[in-house]
N, C-alpha and C. Protein backbone atom coordinates (compact mmCIF):
# COMPACT_ATOMS: atom_id res chain seq x y z
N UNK A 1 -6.42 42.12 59.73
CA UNK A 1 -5.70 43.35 60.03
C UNK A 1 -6.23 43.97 61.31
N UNK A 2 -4.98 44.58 61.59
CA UNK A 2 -5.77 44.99 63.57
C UNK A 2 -5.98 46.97 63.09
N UNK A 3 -6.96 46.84 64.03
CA UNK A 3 -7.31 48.47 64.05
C UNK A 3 -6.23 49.44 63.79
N UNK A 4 -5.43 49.24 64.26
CA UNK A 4 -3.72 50.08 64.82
C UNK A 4 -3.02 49.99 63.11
N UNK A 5 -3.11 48.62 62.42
CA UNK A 5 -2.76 48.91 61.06
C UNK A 5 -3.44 49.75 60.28
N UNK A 6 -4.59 49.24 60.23
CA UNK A 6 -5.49 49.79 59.50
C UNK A 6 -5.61 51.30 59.42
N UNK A 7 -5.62 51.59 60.76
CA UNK A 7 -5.58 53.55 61.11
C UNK A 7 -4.00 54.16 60.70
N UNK A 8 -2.99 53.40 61.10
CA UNK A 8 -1.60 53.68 60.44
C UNK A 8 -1.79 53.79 59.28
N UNK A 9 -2.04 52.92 58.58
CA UNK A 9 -2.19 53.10 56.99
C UNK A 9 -2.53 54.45 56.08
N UNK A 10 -3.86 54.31 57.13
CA UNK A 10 -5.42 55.48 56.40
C UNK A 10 -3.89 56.63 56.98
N UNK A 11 -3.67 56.83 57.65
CA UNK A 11 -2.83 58.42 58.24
C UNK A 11 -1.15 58.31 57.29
N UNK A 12 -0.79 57.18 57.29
CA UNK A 12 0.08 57.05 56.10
C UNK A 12 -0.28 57.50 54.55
N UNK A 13 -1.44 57.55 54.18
CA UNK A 13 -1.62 57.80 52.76
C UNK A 13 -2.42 59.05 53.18
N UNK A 14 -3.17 59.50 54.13
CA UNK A 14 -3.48 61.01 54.26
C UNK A 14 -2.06 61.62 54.06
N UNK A 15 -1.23 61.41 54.57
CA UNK A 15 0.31 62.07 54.60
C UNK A 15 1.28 62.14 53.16
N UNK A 16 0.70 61.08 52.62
CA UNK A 16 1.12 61.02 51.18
C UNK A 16 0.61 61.61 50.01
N UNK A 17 -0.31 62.05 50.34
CA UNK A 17 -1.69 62.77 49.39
C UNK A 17 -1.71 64.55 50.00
N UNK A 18 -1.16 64.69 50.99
CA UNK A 18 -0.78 65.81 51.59
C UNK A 18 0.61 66.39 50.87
N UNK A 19 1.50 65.55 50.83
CA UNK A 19 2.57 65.31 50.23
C UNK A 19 2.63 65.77 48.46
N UNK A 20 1.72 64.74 48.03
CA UNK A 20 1.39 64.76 46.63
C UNK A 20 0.37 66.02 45.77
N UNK A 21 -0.05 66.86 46.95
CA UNK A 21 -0.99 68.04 46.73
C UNK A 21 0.52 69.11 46.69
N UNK A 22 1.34 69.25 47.89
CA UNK A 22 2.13 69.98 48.05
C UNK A 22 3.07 70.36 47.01
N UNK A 23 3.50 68.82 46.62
CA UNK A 23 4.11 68.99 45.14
C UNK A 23 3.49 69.03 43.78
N UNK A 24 2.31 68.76 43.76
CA UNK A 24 1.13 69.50 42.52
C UNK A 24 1.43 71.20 42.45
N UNK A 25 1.32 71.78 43.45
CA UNK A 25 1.41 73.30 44.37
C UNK A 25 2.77 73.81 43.66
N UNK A 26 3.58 73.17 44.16
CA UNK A 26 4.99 73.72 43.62
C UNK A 26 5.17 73.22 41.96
N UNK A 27 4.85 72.42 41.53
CA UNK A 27 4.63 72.56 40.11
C UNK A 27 4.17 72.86 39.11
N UNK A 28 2.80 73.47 39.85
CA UNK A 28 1.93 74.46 39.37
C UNK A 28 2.41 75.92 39.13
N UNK A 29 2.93 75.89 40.07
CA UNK A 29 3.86 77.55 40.10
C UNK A 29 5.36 77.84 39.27
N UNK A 30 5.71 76.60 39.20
CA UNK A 30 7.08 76.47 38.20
C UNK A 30 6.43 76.68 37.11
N UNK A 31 5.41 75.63 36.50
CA UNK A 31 5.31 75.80 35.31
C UNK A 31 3.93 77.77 35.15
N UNK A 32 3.82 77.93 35.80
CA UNK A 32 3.00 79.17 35.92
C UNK A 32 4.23 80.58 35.20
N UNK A 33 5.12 79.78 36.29
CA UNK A 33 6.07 80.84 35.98
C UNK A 33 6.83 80.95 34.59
N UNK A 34 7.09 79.19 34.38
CA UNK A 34 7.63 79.25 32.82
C UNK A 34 6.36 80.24 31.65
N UNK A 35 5.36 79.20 31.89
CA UNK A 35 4.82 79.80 30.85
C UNK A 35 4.24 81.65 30.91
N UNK A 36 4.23 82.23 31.96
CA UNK A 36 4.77 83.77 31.48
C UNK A 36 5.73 84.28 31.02
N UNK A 37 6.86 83.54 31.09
CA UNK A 37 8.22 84.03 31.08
C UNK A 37 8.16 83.88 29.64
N UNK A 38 7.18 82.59 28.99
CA UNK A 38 7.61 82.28 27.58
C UNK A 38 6.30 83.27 26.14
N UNK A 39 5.38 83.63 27.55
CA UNK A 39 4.38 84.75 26.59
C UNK A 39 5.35 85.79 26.42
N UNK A 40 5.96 86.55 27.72
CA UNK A 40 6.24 87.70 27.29
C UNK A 40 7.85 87.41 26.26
N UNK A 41 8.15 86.57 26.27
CA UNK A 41 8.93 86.17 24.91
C UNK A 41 8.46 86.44 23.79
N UNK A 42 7.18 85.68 23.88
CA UNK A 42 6.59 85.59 22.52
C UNK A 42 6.11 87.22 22.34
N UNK A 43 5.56 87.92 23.20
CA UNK A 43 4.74 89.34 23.18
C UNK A 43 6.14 90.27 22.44
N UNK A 44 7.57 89.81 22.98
CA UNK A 44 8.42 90.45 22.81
C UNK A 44 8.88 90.27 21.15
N UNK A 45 9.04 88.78 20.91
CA UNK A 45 8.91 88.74 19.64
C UNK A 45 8.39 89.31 18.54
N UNK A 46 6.45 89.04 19.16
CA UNK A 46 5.74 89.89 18.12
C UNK A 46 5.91 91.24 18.08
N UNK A 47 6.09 91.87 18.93
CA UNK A 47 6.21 93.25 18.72
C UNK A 47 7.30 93.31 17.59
N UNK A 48 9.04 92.96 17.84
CA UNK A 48 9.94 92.86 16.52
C UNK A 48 9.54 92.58 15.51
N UNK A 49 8.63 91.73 15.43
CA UNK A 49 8.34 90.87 13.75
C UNK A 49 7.55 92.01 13.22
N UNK A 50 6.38 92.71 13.96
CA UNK A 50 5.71 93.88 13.21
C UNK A 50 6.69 95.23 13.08
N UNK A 51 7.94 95.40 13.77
CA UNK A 51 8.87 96.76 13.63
C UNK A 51 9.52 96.08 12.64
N UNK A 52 9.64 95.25 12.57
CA UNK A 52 10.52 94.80 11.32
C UNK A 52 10.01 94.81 10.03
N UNK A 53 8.73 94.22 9.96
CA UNK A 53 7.86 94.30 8.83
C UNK A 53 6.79 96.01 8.72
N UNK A 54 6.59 96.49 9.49
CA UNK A 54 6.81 97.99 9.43
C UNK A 54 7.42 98.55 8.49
N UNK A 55 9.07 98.60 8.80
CA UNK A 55 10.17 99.06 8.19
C UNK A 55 9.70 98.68 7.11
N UNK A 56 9.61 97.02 6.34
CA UNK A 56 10.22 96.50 5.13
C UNK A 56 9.39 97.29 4.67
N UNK A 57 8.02 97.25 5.09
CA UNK A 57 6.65 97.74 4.43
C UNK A 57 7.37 99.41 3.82
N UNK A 58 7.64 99.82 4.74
CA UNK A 58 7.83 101.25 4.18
C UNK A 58 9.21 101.52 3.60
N UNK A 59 10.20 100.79 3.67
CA UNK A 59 11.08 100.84 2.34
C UNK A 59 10.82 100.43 0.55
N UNK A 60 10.00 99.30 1.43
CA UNK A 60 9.71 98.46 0.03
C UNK A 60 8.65 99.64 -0.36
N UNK A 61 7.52 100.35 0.12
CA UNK A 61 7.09 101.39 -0.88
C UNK A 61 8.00 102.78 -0.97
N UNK A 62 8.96 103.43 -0.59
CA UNK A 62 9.72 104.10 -1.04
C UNK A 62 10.58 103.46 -2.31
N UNK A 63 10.71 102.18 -2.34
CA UNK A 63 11.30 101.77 -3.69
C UNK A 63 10.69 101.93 -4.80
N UNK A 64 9.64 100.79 -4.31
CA UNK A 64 8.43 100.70 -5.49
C UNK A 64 7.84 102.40 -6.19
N UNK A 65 7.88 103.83 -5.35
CA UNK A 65 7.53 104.73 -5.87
C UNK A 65 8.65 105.72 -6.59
N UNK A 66 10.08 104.93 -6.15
CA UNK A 66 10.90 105.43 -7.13
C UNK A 66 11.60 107.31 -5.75
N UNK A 67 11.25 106.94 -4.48
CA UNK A 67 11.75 107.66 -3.63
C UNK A 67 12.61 106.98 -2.78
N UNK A 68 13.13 105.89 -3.17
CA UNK A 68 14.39 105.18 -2.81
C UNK A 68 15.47 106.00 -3.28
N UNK A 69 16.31 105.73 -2.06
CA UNK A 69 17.62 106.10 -2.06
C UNK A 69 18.22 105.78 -3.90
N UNK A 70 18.25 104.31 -4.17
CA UNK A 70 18.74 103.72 -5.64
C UNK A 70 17.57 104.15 -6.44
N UNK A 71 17.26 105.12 -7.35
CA UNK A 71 16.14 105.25 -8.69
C UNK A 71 16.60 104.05 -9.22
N UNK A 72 16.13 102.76 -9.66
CA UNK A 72 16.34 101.90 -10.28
C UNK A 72 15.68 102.16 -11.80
N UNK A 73 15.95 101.72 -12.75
CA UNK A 73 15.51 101.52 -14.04
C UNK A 73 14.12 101.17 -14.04
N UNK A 74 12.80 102.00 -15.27
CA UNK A 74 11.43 101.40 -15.33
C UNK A 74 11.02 102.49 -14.68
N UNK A 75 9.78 102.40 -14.88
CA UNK A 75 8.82 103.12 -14.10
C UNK A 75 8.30 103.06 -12.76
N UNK A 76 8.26 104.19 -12.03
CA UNK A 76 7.40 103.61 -10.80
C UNK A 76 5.83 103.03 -10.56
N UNK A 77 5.71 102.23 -9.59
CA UNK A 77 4.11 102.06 -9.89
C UNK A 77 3.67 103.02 -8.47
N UNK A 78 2.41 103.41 -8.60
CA UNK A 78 1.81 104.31 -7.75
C UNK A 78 1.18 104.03 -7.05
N UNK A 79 0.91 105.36 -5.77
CA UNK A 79 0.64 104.75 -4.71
C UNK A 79 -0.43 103.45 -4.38
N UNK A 80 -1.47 103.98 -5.25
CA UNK A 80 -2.73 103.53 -5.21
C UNK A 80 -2.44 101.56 -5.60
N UNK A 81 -1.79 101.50 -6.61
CA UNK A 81 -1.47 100.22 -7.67
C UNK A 81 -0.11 99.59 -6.25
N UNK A 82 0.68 100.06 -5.17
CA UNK A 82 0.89 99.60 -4.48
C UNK A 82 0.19 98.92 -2.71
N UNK A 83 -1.06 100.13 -2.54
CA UNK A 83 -1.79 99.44 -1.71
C UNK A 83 -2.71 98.69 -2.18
N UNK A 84 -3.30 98.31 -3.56
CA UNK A 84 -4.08 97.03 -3.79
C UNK A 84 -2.81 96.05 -3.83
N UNK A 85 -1.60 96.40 -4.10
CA UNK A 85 -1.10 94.67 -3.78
C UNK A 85 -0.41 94.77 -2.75
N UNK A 86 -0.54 95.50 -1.55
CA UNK A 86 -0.57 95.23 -0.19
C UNK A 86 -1.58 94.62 0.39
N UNK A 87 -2.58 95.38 -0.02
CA UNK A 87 -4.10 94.80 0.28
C UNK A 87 -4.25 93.10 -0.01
N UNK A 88 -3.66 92.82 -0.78
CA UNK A 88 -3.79 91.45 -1.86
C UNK A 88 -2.34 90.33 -0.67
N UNK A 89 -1.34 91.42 -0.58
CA UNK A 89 -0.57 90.17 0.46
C UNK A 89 -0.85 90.14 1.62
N UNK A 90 -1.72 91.01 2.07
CA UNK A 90 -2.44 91.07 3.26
C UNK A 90 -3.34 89.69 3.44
N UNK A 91 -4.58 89.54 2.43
CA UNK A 91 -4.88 88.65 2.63
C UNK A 91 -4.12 87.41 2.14
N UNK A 92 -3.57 87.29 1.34
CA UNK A 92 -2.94 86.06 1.38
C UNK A 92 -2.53 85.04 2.91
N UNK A 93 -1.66 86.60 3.09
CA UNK A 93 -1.28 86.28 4.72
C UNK A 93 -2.44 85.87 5.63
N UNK A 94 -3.25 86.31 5.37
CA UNK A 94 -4.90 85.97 6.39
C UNK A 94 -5.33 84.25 6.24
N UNK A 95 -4.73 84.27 4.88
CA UNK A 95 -5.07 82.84 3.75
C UNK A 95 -4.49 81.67 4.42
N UNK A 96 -2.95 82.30 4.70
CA UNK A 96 -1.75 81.21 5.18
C UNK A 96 -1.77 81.11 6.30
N UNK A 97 -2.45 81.86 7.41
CA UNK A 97 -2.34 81.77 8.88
C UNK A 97 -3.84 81.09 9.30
N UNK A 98 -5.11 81.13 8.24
CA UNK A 98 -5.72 80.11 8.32
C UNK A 98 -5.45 78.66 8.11
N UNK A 99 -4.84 78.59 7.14
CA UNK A 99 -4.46 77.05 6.66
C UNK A 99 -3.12 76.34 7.77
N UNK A 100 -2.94 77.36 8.34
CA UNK A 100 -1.63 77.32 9.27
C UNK A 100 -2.25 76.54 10.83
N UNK A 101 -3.85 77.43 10.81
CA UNK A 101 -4.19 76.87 11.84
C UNK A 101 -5.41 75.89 11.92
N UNK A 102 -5.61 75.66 10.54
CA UNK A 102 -6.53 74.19 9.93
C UNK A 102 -5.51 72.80 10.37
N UNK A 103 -3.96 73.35 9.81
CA UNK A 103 -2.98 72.31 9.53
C UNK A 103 -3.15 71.64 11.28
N UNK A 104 -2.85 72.79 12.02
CA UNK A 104 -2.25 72.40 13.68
C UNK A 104 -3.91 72.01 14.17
N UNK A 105 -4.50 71.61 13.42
CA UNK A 105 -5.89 71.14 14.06
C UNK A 105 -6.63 69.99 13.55
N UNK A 106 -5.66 69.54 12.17
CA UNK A 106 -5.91 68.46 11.69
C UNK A 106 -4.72 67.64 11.84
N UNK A 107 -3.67 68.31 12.86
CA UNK A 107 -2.72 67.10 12.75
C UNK A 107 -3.40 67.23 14.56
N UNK A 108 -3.56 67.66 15.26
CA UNK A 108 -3.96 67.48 16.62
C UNK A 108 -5.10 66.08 16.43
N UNK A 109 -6.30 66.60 15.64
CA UNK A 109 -7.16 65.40 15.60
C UNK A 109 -6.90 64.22 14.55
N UNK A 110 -5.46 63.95 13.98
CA UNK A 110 -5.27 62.95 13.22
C UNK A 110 -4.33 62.05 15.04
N UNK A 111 -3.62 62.92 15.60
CA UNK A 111 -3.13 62.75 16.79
C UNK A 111 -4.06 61.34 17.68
N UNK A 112 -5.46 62.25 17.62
CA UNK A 112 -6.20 62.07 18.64
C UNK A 112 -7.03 60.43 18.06
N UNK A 113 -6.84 59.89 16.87
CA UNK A 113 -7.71 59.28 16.17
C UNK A 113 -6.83 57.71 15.94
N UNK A 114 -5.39 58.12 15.97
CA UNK A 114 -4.58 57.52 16.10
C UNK A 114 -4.56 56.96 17.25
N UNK A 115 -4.38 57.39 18.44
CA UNK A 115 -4.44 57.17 19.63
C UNK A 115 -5.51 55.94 19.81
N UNK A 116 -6.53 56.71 20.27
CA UNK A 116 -8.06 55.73 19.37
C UNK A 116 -7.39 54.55 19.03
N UNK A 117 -7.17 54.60 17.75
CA UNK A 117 -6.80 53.54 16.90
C UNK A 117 -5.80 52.48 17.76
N UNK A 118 -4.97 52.70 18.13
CA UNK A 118 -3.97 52.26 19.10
C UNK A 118 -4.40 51.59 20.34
N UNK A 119 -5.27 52.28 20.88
CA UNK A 119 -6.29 51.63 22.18
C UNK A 119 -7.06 50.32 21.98
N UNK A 120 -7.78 50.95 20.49
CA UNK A 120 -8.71 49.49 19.80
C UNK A 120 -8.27 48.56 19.74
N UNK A 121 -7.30 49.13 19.27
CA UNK A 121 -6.49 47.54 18.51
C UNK A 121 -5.57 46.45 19.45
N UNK A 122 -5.11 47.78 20.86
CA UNK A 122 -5.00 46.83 22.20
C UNK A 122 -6.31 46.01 22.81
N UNK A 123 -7.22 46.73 22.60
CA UNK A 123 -8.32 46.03 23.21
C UNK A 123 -8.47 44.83 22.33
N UNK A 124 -8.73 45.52 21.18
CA UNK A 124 -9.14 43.94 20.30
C UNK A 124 -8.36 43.49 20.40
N UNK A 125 -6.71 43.09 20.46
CA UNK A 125 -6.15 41.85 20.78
C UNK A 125 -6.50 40.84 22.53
N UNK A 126 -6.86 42.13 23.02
CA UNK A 126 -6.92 41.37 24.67
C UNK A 126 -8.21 40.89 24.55
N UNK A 127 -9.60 41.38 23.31
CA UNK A 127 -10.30 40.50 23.44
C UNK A 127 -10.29 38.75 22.44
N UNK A 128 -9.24 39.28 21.63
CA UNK A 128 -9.24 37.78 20.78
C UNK A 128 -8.68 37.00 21.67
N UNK A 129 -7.48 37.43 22.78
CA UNK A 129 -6.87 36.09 23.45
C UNK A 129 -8.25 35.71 24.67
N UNK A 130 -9.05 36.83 25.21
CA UNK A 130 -10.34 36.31 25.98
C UNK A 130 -10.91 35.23 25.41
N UNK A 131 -11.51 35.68 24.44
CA UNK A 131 -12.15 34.72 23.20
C UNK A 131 -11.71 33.58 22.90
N UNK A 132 -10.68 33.59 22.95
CA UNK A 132 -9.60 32.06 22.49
C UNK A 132 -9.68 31.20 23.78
N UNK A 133 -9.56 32.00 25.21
CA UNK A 133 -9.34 31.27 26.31
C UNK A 133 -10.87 30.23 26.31
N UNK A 134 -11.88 31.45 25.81
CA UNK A 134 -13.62 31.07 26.33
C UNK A 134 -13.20 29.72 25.17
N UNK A 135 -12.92 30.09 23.96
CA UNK A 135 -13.48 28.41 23.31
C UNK A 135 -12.56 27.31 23.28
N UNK A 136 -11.87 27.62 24.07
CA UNK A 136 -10.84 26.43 25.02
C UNK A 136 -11.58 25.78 25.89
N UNK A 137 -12.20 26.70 26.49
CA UNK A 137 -12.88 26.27 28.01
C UNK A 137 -14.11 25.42 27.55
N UNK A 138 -15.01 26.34 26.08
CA UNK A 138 -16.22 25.40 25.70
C UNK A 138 -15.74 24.28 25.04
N UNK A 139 -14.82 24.33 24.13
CA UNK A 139 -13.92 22.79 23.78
C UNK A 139 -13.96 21.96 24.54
N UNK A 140 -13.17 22.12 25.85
CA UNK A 140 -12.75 20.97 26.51
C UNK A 140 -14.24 20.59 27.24
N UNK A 141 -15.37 21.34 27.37
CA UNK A 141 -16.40 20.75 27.85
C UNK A 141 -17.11 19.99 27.34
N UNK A 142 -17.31 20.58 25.73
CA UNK A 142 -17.98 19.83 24.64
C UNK A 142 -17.39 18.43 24.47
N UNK A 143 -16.28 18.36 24.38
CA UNK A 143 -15.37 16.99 24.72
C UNK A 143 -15.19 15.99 25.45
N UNK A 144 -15.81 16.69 27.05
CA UNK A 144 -16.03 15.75 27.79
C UNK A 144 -17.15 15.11 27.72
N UNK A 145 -18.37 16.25 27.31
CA UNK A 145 -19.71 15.45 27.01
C UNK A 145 -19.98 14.32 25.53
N UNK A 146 -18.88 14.90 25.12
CA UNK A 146 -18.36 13.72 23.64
C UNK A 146 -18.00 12.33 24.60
N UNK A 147 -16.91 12.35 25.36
CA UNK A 147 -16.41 11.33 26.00
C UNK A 147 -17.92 10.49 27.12
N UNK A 148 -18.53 11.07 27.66
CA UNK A 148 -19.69 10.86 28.31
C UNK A 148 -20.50 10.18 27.34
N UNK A 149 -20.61 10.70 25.79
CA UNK A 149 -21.69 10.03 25.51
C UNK A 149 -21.24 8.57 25.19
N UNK A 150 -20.35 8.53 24.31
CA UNK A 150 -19.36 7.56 24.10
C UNK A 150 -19.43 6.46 24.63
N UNK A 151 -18.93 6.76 26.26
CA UNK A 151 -19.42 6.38 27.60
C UNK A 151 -20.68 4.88 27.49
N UNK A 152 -21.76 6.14 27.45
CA UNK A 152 -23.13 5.86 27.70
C UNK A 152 -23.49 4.52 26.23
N UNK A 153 -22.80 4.96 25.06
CA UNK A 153 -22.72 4.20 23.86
C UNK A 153 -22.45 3.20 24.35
N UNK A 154 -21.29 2.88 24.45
CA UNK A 154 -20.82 1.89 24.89
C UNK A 154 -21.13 0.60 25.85
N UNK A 155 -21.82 1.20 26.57
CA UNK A 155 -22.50 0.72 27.78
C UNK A 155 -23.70 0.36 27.21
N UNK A 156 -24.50 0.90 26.14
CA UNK A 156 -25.82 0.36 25.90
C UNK A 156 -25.04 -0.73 24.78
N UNK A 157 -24.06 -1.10 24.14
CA UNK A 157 -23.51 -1.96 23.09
C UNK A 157 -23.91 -3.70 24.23
């Protein structure tokens, strides 16, 4: 290769890697941008899910104390006998959003183990056909020194 290629080249792939930074740059910023766009979704969400559950919270104890709009049939239960079993679905909820995030952490590392598994088992096949090639190669040598001795047998007959 002459100098003149060689330096074309090196300034050809500086230019391509210049190139390939530029568009890292702009995709960095697309996805920058998605993923704010998709927090304050989510920020927007959560805020509804707690006005919503707010509300239920405080209808559902205007029912339960019998200061609902409908007096339903039975007794009311009181205040007190309604915040221990708020207190009580409270944690539950604490219960289910742990196991919620055990679940997304044991399927991430069942993910990750699999993978693993998948790699090995490419490797170990690319090393059984290695392996197979090597006792081909020691076969046919052992064989020739079979044929050599043979050879040599023969010759002392």
């Amino acid at each position: 290769l002459a100098a003149g290629d060689v330096e074309q080249r090196y300034y050809s792939g500086l230019r391509q890697v210049k190139a390939n930074r530029e568009e890292l740059e702009r995709m960095q910023l697309h996805y920058d941008h998605v993923a704010l766009d998709l927090k304050t979704r989510l920020e927007q969400k959560q805020d509804k899910v707690q006005e919503l559950r707010g509300s239920f919270l405080e209808r559902r104890k205007q029912a339960t104390t019998g200061q609902g709009a409908a007096g339903g049939p039975g007794r009311p239960i009181t205040i007190k006998q309604l915040e221990q079993i708020e207190e009580q679905e409270q944690e539950k909820e604490e219960e289910l959003d742990k196991a919620r995030l055990r679940n997304v952490h044991v399927r991430s590392q069942l993910k990750r183990l699999e993978s693993s598994l998948r790699r090995r088992e490419e490797l170990s096949d690319e090393l059984h056909l290695i392996d197979f090639e090597q006792l081909k190669i020691e076969n046919q040598t052992h064989n020739e020194k079979i044929e050599e001795r043979n050879e040599e047998l023969l010759k002392l007959r």
